[in-house]
C-alpha atoms as a PDB file:
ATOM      1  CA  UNK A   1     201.342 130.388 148.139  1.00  0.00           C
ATOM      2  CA  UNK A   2     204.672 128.617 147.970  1.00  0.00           C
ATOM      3  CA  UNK A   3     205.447 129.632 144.903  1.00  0.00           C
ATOM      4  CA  UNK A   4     204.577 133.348 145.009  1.00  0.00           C
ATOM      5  CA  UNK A   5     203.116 135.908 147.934  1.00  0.00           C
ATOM      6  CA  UNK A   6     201.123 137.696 145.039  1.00  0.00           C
ATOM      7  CA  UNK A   7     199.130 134.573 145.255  1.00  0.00           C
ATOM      8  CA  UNK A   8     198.124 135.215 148.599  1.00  0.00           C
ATOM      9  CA  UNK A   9     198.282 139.239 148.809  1.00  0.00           C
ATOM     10  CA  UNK A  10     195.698 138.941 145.701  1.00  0.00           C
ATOM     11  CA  UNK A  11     193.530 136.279 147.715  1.00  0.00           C
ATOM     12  CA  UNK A  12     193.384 138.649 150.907  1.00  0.00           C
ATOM     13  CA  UNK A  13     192.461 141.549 148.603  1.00  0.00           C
ATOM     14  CA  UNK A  14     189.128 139.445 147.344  1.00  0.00           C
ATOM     15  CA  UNK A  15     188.320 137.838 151.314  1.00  0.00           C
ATOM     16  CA  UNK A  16     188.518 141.324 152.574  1.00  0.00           C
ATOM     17  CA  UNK A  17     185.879 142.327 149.876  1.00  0.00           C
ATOM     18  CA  UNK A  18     183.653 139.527 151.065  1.00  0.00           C
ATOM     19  CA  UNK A  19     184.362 140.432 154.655  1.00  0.00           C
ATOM     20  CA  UNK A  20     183.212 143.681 154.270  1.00  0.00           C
ATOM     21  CA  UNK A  21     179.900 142.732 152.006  1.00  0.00           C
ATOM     22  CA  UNK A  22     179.314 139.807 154.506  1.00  0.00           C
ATOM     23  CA  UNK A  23     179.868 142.133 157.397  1.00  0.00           C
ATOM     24  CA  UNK A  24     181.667 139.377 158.734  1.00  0.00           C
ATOM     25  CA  UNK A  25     183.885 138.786 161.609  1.00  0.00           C
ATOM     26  CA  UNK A  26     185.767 135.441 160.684  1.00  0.00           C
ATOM     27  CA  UNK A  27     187.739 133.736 158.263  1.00  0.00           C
ATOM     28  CA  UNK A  28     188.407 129.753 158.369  1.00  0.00           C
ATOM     29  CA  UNK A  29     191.451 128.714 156.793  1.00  0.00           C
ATOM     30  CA  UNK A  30     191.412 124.442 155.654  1.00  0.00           C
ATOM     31  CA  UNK A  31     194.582 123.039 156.100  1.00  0.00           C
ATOM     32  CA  UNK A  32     197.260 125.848 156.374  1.00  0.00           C
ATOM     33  CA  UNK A  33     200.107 123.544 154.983  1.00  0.00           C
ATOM     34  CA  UNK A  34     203.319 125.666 156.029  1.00  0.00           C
ATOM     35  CA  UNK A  35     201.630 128.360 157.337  1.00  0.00           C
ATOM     36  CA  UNK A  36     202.909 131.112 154.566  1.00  0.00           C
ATOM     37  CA  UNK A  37     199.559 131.649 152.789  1.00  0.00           C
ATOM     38  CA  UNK A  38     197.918 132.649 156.413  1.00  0.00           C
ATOM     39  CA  UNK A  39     201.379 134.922 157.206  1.00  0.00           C
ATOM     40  CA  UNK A  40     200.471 137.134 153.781  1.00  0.00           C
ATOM     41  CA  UNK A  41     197.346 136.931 154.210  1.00  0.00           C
ATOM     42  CA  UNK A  42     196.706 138.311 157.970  1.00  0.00           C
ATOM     43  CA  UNK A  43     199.789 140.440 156.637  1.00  0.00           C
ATOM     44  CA  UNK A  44     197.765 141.997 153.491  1.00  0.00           C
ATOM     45  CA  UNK A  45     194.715 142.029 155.482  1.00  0.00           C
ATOM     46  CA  UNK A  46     196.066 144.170 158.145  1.00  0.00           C
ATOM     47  CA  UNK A  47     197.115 146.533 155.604  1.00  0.00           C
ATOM     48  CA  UNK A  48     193.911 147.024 154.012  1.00  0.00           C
ATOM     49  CA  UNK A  49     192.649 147.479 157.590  1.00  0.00           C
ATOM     50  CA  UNK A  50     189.890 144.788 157.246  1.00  0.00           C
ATOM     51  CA  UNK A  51     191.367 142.075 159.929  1.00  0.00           C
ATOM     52  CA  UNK A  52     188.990 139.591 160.963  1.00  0.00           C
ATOM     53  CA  UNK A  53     188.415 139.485 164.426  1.00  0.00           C
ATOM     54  CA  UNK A  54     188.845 135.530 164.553  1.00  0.00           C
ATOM     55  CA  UNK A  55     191.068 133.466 161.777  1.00  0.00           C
ATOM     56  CA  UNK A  56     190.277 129.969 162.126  1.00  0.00           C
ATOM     57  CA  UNK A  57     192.721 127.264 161.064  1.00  0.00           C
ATOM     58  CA  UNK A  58     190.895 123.802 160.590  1.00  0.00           C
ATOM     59  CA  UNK A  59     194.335 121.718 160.860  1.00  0.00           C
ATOM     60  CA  UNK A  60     194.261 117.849 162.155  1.00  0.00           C
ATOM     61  CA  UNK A  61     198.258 117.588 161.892  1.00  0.00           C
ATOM     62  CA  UNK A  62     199.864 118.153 165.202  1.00  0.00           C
ATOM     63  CA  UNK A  63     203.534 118.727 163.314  1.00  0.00           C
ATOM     64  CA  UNK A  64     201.871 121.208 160.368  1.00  0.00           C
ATOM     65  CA  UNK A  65     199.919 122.991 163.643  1.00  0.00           C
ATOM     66  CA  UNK A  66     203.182 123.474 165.310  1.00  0.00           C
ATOM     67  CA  UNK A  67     204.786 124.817 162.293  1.00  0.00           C
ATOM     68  CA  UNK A  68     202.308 127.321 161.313  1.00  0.00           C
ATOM     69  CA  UNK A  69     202.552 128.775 165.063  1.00  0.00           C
ATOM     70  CA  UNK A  70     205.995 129.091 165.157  1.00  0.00           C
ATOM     71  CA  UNK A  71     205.844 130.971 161.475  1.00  0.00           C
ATOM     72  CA  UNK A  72     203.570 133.466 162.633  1.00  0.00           C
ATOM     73  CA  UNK A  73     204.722 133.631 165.947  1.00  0.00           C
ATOM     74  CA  UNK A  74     207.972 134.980 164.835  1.00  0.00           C
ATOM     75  CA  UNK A  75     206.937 136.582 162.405  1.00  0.00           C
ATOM     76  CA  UNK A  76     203.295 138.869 163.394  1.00  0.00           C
ATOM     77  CA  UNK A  77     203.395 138.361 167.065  1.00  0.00           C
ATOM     78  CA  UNK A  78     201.004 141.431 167.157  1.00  0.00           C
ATOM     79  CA  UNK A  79     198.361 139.434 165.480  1.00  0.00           C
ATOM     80  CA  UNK A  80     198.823 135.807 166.288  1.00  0.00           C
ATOM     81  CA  UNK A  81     196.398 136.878 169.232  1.00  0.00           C
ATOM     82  CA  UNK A  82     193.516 136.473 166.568  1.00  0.00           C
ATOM     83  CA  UNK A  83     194.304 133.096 165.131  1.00  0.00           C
ATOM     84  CA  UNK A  84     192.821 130.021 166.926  1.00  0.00           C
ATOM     85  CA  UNK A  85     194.046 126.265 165.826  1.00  0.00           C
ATOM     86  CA  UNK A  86     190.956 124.140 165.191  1.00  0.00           C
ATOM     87  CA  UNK A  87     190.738 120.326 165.088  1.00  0.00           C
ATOM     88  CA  UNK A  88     187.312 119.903 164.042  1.00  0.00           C
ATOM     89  CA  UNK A  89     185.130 123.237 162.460  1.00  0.00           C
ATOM     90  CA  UNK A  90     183.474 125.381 165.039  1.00  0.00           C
ATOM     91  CA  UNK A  91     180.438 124.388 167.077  1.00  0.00           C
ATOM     92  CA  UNK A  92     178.933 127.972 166.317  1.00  0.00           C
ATOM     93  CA  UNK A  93     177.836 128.971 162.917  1.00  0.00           C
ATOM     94  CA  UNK A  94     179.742 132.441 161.853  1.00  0.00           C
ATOM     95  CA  UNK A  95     179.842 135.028 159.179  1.00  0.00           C
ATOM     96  CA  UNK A  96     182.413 135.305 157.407  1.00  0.00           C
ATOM     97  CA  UNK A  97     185.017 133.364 154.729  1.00  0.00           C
ATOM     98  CA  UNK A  98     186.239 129.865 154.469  1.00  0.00           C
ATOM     99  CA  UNK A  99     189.315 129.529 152.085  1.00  0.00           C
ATOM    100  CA  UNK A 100     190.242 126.216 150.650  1.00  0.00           C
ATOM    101  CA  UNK A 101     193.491 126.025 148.789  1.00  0.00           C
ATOM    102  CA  UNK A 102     194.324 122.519 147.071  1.00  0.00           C
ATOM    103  CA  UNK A 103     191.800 120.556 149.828  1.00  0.00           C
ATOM    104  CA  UNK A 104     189.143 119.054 147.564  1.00  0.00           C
ATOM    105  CA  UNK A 105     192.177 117.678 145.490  1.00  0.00           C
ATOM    106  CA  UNK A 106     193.652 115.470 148.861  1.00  0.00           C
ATOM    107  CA  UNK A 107     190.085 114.362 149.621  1.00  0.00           C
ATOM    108  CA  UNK A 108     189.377 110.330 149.334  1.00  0.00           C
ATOM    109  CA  UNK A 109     188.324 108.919 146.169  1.00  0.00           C
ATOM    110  CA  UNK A 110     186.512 105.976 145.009  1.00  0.00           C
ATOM    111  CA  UNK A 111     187.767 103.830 141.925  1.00  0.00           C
ATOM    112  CA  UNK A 112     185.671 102.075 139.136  1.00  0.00           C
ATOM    113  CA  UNK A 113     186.200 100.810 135.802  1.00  0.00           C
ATOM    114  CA  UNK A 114     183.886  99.727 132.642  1.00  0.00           C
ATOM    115  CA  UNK A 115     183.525  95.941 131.789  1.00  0.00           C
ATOM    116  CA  UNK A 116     181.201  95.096 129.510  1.00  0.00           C
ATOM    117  CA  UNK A 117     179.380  98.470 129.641  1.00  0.00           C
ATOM    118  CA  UNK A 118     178.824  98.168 133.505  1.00  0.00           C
ATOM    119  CA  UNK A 119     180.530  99.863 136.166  1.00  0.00           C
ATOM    120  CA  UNK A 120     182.924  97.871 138.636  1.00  0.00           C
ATOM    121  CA  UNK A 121     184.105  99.193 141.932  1.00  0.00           C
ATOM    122  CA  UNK A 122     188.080  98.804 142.087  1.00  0.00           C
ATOM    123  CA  UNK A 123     189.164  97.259 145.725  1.00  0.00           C
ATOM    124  CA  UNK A 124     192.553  96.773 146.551  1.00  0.00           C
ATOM    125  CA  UNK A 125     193.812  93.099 147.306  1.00  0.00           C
ATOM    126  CA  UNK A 126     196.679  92.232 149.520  1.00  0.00           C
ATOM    127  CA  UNK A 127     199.465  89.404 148.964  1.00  0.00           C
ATOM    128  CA  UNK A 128     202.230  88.581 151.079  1.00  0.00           C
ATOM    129  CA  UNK A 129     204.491  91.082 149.993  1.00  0.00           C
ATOM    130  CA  UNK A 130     202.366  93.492 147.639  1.00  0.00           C
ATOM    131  CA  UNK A 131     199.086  95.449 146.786  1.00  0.00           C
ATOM    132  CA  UNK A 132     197.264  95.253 144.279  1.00  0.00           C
ATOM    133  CA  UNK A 133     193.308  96.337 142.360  1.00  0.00           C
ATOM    134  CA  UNK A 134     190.369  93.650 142.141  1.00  0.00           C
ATOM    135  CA  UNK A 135     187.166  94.985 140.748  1.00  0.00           C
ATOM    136  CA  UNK A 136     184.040  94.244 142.683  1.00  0.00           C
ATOM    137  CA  UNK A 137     180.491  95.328 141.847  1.00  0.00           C
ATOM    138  CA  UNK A 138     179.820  98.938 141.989  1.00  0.00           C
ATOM    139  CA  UNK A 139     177.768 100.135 144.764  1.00  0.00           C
ATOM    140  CA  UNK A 140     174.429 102.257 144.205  1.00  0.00           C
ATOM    141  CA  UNK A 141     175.789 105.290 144.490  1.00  0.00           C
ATOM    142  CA  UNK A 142     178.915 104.355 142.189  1.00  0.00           C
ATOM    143  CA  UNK A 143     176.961 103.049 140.158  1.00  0.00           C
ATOM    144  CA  UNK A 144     173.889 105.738 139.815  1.00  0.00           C
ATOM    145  CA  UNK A 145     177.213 108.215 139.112  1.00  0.00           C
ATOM    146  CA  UNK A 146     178.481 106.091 136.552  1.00  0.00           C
ATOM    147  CA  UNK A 147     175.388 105.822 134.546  1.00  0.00           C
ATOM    148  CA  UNK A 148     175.065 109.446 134.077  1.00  0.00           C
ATOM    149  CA  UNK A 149     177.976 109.884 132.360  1.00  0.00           C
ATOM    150  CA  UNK A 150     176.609 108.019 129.387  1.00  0.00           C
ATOM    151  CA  UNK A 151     178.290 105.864 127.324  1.00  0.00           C
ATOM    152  CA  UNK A 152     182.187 104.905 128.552  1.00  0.00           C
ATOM    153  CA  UNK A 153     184.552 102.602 126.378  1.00  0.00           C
ATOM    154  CA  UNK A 154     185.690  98.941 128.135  1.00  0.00           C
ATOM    155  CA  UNK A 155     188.328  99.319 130.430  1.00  0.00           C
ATOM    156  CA  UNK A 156     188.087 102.873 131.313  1.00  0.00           C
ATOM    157  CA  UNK A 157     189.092 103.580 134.924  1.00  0.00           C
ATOM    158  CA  UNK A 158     188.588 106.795 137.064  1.00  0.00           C
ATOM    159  CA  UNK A 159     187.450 107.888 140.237  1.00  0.00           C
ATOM    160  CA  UNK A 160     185.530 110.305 141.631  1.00  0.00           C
ATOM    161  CA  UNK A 161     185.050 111.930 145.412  1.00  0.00           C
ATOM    162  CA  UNK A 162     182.172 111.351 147.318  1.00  0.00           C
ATOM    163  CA  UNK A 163     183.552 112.895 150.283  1.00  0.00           C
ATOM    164  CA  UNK A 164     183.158 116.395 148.357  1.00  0.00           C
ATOM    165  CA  UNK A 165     179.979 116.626 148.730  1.00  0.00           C
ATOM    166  CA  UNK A 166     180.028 115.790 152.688  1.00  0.00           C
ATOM    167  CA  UNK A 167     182.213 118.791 153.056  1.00  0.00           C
ATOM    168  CA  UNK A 168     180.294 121.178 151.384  1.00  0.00           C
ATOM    169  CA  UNK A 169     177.352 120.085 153.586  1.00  0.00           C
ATOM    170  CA  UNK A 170     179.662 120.355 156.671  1.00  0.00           C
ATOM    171  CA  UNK A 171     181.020 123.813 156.005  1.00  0.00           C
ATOM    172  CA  UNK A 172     178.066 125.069 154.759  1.00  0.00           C
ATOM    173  CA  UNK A 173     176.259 124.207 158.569  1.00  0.00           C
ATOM    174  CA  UNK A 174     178.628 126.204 160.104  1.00  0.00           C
ATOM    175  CA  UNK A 175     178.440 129.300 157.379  1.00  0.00           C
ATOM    176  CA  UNK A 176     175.572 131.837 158.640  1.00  0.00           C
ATOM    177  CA  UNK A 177     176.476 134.297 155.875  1.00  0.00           C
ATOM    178  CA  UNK A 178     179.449 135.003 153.905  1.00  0.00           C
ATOM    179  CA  UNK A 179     181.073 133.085 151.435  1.00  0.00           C
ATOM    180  CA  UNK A 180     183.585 129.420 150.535  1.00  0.00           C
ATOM    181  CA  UNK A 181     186.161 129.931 147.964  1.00  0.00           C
ATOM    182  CA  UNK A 182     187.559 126.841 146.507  1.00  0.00           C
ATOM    183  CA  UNK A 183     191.249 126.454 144.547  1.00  0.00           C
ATOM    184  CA  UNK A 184     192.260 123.244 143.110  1.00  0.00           C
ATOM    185  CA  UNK A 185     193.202 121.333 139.774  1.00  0.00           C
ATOM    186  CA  UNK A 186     189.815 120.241 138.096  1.00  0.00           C
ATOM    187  CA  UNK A 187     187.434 120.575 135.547  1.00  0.00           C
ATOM    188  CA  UNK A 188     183.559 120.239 134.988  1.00  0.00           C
ATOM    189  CA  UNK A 189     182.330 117.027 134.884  1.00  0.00           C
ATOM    190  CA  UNK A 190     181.594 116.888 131.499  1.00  0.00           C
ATOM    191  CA  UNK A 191     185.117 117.897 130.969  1.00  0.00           C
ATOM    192  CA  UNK A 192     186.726 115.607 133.578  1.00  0.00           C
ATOM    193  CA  UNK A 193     184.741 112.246 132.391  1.00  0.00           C
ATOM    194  CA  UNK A 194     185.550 111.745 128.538  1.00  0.00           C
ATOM    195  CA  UNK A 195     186.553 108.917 126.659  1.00  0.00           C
ATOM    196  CA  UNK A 196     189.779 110.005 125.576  1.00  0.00           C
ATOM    197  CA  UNK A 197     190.751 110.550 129.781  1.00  0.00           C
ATOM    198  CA  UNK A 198     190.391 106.653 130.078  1.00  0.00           C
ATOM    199  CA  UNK A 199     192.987 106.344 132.492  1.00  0.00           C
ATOM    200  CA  UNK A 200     191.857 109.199 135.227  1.00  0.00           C
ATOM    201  CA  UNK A 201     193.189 111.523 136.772  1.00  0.00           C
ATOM    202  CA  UNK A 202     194.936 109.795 140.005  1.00  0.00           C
ATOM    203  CA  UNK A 203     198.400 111.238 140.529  1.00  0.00           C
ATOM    204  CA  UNK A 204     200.962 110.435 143.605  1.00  0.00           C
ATOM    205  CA  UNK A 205     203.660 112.620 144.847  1.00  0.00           C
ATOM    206  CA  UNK A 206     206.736 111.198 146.720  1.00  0.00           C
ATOM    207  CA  UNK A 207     209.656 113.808 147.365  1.00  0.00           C
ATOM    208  CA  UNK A 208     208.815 115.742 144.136  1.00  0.00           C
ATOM    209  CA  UNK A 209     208.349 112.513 142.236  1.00  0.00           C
ATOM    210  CA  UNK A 210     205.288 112.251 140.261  1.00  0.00           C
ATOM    211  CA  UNK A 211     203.835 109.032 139.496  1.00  0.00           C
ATOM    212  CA  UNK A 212     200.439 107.091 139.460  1.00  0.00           C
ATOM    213  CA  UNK A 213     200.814 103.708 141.715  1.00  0.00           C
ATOM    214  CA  UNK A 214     198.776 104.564 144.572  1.00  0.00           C
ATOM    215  CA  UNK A 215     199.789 101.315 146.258  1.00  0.00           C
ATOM    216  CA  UNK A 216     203.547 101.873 146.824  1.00  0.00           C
ATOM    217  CA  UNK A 217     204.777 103.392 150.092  1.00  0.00           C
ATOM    218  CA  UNK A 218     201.713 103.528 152.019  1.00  0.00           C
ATOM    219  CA  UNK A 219     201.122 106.351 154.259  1.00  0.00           C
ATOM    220  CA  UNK A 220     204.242 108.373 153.081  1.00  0.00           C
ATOM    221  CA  UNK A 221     202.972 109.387 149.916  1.00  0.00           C
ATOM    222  CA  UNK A 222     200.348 112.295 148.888  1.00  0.00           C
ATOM    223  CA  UNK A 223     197.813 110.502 146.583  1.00  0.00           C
ATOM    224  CA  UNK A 224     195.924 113.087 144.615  1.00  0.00           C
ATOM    225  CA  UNK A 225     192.911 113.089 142.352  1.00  0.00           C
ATOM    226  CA  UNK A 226     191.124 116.118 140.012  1.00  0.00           C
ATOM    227  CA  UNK A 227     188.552 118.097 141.152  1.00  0.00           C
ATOM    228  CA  UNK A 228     185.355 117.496 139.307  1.00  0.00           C
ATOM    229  CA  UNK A 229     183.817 120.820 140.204  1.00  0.00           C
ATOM    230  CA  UNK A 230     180.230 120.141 138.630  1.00  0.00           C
ATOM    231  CA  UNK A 231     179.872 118.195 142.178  1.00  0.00           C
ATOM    232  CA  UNK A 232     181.097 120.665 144.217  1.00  0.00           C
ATOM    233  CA  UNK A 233     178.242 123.044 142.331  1.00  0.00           C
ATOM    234  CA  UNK A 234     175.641 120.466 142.724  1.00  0.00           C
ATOM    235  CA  UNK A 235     176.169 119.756 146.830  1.00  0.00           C
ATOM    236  CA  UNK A 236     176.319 123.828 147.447  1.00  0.00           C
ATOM    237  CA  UNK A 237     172.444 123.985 145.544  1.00  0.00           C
ATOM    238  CA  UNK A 238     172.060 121.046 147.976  1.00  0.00           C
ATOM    239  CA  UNK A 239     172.774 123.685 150.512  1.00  0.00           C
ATOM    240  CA  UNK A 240     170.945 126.358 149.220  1.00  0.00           C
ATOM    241  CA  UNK A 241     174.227 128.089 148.741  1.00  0.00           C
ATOM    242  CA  UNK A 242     174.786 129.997 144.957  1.00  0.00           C
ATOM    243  CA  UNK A 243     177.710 129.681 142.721  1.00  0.00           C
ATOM    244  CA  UNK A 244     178.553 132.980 142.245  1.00  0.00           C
ATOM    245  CA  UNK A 245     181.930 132.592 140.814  1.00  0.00           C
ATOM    246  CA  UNK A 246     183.786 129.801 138.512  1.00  0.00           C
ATOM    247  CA  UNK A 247     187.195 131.340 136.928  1.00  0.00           C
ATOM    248  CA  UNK A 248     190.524 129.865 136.129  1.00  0.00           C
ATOM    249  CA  UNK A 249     193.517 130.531 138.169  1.00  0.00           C
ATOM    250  CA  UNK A 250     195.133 132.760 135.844  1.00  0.00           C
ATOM    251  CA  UNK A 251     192.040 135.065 135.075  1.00  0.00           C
ATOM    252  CA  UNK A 252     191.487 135.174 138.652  1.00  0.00           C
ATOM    253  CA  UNK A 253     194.898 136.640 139.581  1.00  0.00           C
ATOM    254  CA  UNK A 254     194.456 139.154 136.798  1.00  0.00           C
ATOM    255  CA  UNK A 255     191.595 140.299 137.540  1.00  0.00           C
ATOM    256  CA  UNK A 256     193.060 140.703 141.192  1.00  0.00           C
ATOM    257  CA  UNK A 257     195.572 142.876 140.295  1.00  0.00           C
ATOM    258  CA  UNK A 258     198.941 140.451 139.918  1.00  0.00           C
ATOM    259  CA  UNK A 259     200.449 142.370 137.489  1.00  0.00           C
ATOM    260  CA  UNK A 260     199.739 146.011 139.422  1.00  0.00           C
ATOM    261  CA  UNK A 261     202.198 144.259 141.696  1.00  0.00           C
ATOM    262  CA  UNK A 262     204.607 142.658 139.420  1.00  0.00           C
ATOM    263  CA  UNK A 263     205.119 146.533 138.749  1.00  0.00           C
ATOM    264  CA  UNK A 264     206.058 147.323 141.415  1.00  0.00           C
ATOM    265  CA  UNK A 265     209.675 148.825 141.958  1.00  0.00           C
ATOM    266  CA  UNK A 266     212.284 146.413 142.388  1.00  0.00           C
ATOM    267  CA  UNK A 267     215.706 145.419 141.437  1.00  0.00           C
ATOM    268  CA  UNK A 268     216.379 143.786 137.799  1.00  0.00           C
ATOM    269  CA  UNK A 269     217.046 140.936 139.601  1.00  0.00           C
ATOM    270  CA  UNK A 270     213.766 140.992 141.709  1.00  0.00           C
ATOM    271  CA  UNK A 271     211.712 141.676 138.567  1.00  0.00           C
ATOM    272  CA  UNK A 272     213.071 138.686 136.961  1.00  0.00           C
ATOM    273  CA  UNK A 273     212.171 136.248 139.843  1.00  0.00           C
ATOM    274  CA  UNK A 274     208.597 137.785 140.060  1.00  0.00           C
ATOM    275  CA  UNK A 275     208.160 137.723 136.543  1.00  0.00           C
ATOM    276  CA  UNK A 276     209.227 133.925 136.718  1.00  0.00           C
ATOM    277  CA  UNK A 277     206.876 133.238 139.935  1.00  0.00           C
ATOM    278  CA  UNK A 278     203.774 135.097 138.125  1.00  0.00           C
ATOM    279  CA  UNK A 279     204.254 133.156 134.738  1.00  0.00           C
ATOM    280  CA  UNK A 280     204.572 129.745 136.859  1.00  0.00           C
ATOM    281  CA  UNK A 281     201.222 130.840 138.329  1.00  0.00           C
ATOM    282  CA  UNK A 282     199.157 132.314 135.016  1.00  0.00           C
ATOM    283  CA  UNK A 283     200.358 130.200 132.265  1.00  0.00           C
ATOM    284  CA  UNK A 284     198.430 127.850 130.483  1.00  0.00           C
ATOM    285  CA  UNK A 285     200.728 125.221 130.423  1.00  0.00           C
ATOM    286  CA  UNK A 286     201.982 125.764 134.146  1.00  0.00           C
ATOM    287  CA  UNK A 287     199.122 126.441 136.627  1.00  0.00           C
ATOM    288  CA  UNK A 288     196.582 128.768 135.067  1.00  0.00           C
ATOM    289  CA  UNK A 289     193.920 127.437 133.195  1.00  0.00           C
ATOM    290  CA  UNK A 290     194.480 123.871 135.184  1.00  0.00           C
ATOM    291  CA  UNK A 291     193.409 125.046 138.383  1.00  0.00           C
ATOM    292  CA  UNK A 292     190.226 127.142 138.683  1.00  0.00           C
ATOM    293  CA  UNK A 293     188.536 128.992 141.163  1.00  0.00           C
ATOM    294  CA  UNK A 294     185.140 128.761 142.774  1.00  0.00           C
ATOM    295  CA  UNK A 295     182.892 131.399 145.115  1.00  0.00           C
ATOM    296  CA  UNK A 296     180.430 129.811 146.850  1.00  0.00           C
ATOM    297  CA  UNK A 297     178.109 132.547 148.514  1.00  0.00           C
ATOM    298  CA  UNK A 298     174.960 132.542 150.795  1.00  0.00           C
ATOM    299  CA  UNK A 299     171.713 134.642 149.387  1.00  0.00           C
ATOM    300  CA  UNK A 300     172.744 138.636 148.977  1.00  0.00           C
ATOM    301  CA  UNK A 301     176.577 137.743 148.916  1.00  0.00           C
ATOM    302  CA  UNK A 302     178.100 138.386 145.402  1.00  0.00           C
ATOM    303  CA  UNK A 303     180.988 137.280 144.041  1.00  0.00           C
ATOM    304  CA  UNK A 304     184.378 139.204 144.597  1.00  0.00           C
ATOM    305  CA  UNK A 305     185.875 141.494 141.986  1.00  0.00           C
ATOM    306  CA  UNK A 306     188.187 138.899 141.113  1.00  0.00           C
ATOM    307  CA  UNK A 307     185.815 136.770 138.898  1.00  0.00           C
ATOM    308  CA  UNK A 308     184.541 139.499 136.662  1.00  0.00           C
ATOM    309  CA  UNK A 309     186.459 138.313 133.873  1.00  0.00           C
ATOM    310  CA  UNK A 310     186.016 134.944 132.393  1.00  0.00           C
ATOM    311  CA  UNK A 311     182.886 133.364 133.751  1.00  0.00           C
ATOM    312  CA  UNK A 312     182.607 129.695 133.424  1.00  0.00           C
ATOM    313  CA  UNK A 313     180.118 128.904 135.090  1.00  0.00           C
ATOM    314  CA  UNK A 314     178.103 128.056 132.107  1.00  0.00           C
ATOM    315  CA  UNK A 315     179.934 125.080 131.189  1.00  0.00           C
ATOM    316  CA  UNK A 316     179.458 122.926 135.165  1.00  0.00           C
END
């Protein structure tokens, strides 16, 4: 969304789809960031004239909250009237969408390693002046998820998200009918968990520098982790929920019509920025085949138009 509003005018066209299949009369929003994917959004969607009546935004930051309102105060006062600010999801079940962009990624993770073929939990250990990891033994569930990957080299170290599977349960309580779409960096399981990735997948982000020592500056860094997605499938069955969509970024956008609007008529200069934002979003070695998309959908909901290309749901 920050890098492009095709991203989100594409995104809108595909909720008001399911909005309109689902009948349904909400949207929730997880954790709105700056506030600019909800602006295009409400924006596109009142174009298309398929405005929910409520658009929930699940946000537990006060200073993010307080952003966001001022954005779209300013800048659709005429709609702000149908966004509420949530700090835990509804009490009431609803019909409609929930749209998660980049959540599962920021969810916490667990850490393990291999020694001597068994799995070890990695805790962190304090010193006076410095963190560090000490493995323990693996708990059942760490290790029950560990053993069916199969066979893993000594001293291979990952991590995986139990907390994923908590959320699905959670949003799917408060889903009557409709649909979840998920967007994050991630891969199938059997994609995420291979011998050559011995090192995982843990990634921290400090004022756009990129590194992997989750222990330094605690609490002012954004610690990160890939999505295994092959989870995420497995807790919506859980739910009775179907997975009626599993794309990647880029062949998501395209089949929502990005480049109908990179055609659209513009300055040379315009073109070229678009052009750059669209490529940033679509190419293989920027964004598009590393994040993927995934439509979770209650029985009778299909998937939107937007996954009718490349299906990959055959490979979770």
């Amino acid at each position: 969304p920050e890098i492009s509003p095709f991203y989100s005018i594409c995104l809108a066209r595909q909720i008001a789809e399911l909005l309109r299949h689902s009948e349904g009369d909400t949207l929730l929003e997880l954790g709105a960031g700056s506030g600019v994917m909800a602006l295009t959004i409400l924006q596109e969607l009142a174009r298309l004239n398929c405005l929910p009546r409520r658009y929930y935004i699940l946000e537990p930051s006060a200073d993010l909250r307080g952003r966001q309102q001022r954005l779209l105060e300013t800048a659709v006062p005429e709609l702000v009237s149908r966004v509420e600010w949530l700090a835990a999801l509804p009490d009431e079940a609803f019909t409609g969408v929930i749209v998660a962009n980049e959540v599962l990624d920021a969810l916490p993770v667990s850490l393990f390693t291999i020694d001597a073929g068994v799995p070890a939990e990695l805790g962190v250990t304090a010193t006076d002046d410095t963190f560090g990891f000490a493995a323990r033994p693996a708990g059942a569930e760490l290790a029950e998820f560990a053993a069916d990957l199969g066979a893993l080299p000594d001293g291979y170290r990952s991590e995986v998200c139990f907390a994923a599977g908590g959320l699905v349960n959670s949003l799917a309580a408060v889903l009557r009918r409709g649909a979840m779409l998920f967007i994050d960096y991630g891969l199938s399981q059997r994609e995420l968990y291979t011998p050559e990735r011995a090192s995982g997948t843990l990634t921290c982000h400090y004022q756009h520098h990129v590194h992997d020592n989750p222990l330094v500056l605690p609490g002012i860094q954004d610690i990160t982790a890939w999505v295994d997605f092959t989870r995420i499938a497995e807790a919506a069955l859980r739910n009775d929920l179907r997975v009626a969509g599993y794309t990647t970024q880029a062949h998501f956008l395209l089949a929502a019509g990005i480049t109908e609007l990179l055609a659209a008529p513009a300055t040379a200069r315009q073109q070229a920025e678009w052009s750059a934002q669209v490529q940033k979003l679509m190419l293989p070695g920027q964004m598009g085949e590393a994040f993927k998309v995934m439509c979770l959908a209650t029985e009778g909901i299909e998937a939107p138009s937007a996954f009718a290309g490349r299906d990959l749901r055959f490979g979770l």
